[in-house]
N, C-alpha and C. Protein backbone atom coordinates (compact mmCIF):
# COMPACT_ATOMS: atom_id res chain seq x y z
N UNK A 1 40.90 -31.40 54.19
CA UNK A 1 39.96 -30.37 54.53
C UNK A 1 39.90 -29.31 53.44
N UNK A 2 38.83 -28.65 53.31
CA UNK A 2 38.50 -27.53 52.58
C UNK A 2 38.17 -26.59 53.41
N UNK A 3 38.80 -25.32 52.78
CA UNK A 3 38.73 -24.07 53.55
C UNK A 3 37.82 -22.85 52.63
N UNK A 4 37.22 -21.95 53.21
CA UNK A 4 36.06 -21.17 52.01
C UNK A 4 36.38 -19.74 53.14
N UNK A 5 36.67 -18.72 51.80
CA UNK A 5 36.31 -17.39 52.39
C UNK A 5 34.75 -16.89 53.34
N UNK A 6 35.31 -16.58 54.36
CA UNK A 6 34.03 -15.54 54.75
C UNK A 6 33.90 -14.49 54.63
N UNK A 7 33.29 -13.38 54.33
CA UNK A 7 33.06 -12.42 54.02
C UNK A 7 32.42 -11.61 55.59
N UNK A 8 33.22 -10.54 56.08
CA UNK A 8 32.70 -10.11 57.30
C UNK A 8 32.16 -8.61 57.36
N UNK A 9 31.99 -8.04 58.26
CA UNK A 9 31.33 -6.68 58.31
C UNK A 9 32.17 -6.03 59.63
N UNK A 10 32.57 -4.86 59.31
CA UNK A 10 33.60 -4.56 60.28
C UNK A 10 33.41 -3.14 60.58
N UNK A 11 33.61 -2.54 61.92
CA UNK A 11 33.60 -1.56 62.03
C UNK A 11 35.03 -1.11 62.20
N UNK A 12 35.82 0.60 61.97
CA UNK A 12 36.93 0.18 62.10
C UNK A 12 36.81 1.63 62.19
N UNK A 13 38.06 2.11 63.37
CA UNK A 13 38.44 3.31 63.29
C UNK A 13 40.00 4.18 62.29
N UNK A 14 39.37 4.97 61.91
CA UNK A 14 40.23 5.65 60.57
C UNK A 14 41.11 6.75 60.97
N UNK A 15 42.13 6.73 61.12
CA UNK A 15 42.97 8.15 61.97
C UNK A 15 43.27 9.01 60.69
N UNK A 16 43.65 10.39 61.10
CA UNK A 16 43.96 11.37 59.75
C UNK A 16 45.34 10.73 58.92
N UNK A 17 46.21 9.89 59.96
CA UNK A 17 47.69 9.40 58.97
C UNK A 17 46.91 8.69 57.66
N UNK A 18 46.11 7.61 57.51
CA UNK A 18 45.51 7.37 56.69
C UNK A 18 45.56 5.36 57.80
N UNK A 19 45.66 5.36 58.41
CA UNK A 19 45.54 3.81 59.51
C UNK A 19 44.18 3.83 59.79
N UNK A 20 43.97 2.48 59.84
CA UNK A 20 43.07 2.00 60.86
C UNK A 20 42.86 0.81 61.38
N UNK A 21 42.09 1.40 62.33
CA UNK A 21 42.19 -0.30 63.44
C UNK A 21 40.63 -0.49 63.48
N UNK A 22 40.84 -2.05 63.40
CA UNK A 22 39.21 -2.97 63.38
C UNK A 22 39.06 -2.46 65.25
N UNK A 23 37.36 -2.45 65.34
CA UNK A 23 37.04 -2.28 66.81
C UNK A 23 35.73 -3.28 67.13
N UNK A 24 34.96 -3.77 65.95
CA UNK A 24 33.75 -4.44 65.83
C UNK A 24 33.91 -5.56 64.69
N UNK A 25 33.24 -6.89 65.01
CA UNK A 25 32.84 -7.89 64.02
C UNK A 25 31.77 -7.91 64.01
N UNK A 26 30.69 -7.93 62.87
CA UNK A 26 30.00 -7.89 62.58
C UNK A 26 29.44 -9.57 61.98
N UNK A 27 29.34 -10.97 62.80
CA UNK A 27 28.99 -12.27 62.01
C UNK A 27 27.52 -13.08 62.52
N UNK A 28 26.52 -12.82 61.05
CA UNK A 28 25.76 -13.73 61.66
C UNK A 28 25.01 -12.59 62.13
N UNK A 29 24.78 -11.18 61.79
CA UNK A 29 24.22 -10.00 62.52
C UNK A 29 24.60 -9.91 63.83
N UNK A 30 25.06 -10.74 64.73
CA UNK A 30 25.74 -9.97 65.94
C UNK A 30 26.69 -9.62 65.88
N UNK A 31 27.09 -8.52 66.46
CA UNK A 31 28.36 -7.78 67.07
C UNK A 31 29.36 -8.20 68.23
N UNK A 32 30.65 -8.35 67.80
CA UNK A 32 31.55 -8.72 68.19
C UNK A 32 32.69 -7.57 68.48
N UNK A 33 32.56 -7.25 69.68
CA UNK A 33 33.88 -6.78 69.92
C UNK A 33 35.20 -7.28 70.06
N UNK A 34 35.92 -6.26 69.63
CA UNK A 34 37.82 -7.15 69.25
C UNK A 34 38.47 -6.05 70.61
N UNK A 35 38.78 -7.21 71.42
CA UNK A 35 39.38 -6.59 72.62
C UNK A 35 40.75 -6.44 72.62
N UNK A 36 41.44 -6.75 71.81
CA UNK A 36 42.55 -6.74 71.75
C UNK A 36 43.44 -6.64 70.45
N UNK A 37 43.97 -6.41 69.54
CA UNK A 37 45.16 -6.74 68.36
C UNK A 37 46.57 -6.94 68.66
N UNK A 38 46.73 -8.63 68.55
CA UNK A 38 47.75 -8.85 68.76
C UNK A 38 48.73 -8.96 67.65
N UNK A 39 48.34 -8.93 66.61
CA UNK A 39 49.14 -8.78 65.73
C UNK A 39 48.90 -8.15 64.49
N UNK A 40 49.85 -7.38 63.17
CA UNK A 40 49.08 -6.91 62.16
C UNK A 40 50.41 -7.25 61.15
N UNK A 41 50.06 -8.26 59.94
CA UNK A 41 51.31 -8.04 59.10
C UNK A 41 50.36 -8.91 57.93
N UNK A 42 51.12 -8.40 56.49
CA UNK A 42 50.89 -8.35 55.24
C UNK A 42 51.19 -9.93 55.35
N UNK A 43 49.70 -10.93 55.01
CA UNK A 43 50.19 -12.49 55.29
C UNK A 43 48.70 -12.72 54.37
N UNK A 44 48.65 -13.68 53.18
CA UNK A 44 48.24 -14.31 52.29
C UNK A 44 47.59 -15.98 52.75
N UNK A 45 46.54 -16.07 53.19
CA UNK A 45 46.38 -17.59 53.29
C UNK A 45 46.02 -18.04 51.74
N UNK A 46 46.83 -19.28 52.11
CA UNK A 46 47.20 -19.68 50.58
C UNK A 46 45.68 -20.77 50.59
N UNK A 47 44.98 -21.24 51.45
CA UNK A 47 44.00 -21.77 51.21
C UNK A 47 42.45 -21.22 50.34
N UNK A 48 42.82 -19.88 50.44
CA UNK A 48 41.23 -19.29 49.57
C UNK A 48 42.29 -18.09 48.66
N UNK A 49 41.24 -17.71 47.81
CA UNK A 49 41.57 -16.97 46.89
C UNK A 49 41.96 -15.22 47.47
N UNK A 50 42.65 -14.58 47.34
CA UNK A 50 42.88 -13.30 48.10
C UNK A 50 44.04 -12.38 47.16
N UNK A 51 43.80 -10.95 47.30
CA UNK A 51 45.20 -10.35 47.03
C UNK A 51 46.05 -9.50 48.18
N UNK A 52 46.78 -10.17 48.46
CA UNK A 52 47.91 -8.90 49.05
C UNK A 52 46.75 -8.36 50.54
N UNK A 53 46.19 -9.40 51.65
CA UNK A 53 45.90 -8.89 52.12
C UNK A 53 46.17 -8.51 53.65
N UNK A 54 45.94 -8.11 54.70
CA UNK A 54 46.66 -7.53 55.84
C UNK A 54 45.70 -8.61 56.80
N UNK A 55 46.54 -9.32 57.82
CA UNK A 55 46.29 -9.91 58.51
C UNK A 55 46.13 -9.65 60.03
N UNK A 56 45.23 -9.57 60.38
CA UNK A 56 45.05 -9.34 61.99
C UNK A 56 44.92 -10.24 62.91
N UNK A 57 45.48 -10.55 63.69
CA UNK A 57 45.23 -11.54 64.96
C UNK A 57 44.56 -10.95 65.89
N UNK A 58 43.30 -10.77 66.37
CA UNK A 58 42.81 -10.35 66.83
C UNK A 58 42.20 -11.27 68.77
N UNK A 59 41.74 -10.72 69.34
CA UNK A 59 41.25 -11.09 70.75
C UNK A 59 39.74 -10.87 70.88
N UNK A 60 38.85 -12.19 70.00
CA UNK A 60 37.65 -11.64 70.91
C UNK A 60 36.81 -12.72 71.85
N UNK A 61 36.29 -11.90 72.50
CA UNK A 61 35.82 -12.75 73.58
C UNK A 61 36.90 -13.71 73.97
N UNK A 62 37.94 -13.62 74.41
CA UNK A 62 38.84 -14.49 74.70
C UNK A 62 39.37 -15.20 73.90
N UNK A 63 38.85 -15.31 72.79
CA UNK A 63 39.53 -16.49 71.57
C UNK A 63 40.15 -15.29 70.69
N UNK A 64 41.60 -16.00 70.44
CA UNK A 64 42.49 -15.63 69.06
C UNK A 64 41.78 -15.78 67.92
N UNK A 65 41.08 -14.54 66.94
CA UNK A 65 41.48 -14.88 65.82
C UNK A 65 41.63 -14.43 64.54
N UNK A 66 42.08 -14.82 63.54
CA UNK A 66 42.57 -14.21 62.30
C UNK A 66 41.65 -13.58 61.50
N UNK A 67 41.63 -12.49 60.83
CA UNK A 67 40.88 -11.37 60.10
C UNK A 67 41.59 -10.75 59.02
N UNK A 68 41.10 -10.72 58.10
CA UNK A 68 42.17 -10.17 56.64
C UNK A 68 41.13 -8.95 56.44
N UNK A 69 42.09 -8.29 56.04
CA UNK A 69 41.43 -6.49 54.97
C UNK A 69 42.04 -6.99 54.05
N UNK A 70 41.54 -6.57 52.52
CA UNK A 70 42.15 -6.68 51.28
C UNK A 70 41.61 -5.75 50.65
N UNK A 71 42.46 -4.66 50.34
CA UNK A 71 42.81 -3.19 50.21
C UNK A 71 42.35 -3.36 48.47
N UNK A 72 42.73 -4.26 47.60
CA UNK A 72 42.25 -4.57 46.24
C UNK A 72 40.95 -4.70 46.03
N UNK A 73 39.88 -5.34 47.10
CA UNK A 73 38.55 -5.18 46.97
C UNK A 73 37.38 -4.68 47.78
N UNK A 74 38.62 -3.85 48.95
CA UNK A 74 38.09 -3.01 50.29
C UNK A 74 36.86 -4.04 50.79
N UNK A 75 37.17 -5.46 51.45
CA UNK A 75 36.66 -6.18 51.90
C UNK A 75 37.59 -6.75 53.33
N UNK A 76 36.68 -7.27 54.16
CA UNK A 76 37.02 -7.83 55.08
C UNK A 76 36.38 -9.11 55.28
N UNK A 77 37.68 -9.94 55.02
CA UNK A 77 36.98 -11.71 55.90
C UNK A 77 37.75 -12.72 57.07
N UNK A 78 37.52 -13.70 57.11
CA UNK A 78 37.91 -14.83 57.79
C UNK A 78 38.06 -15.97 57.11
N UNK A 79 39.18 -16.75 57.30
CA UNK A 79 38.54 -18.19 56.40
C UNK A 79 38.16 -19.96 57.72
N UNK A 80 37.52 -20.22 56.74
CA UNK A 80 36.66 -20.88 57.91
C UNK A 80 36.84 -22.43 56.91
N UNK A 81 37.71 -23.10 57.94
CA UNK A 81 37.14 -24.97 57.35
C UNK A 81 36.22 -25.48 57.23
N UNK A 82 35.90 -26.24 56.23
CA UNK A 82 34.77 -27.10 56.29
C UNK A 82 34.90 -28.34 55.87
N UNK A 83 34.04 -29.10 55.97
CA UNK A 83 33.33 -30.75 55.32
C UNK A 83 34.05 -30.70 53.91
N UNK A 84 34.56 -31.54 53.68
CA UNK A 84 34.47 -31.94 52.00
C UNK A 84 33.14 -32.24 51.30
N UNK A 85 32.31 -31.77 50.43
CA UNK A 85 31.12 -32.30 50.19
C UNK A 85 30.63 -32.11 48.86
């Protein structure tokens, strides 16, 4: 399998410590709310290209799933399998 960055759109709340937490996905122009964060730690998928970025496990709509910030190009994605082709 081949795996390819997605590139996402995120809304996120910013506290004065200098944190923040994702509250919206933005894929495909609809909006996705993240009902939950179950997890947050500094984790690298070695399948797409990335630096040093922060991993979220997130809850939406009932499904688990993974979300990176990467603080090196103040972007937010997903990586998503595909077809060999």
């Amino acid at each position: 399998m081949q795996y390819r960055r997605i590139q996402l759109e995120v809304e996120a709340v910013f506290h004065t410590d200098g944190s923040f937490v994702p509250k919206r996905i933005y894929f495909d122009d609809k909006p996705y709310e993240i009902d939950r964060i179950i997890r947050v730690r500094p984790y690298c998928p070695r399948v797409v290209g990335c630096v040093a970025p922060i991993q979220y496990t997130v809850l939406v709509e009932g499904a688990q799933k993974k979300i990176y910030y990467e603080a090196d190009s103040n972007t937010w994605f997903s990586v998503k399998e595909c077809d060999k082709t």
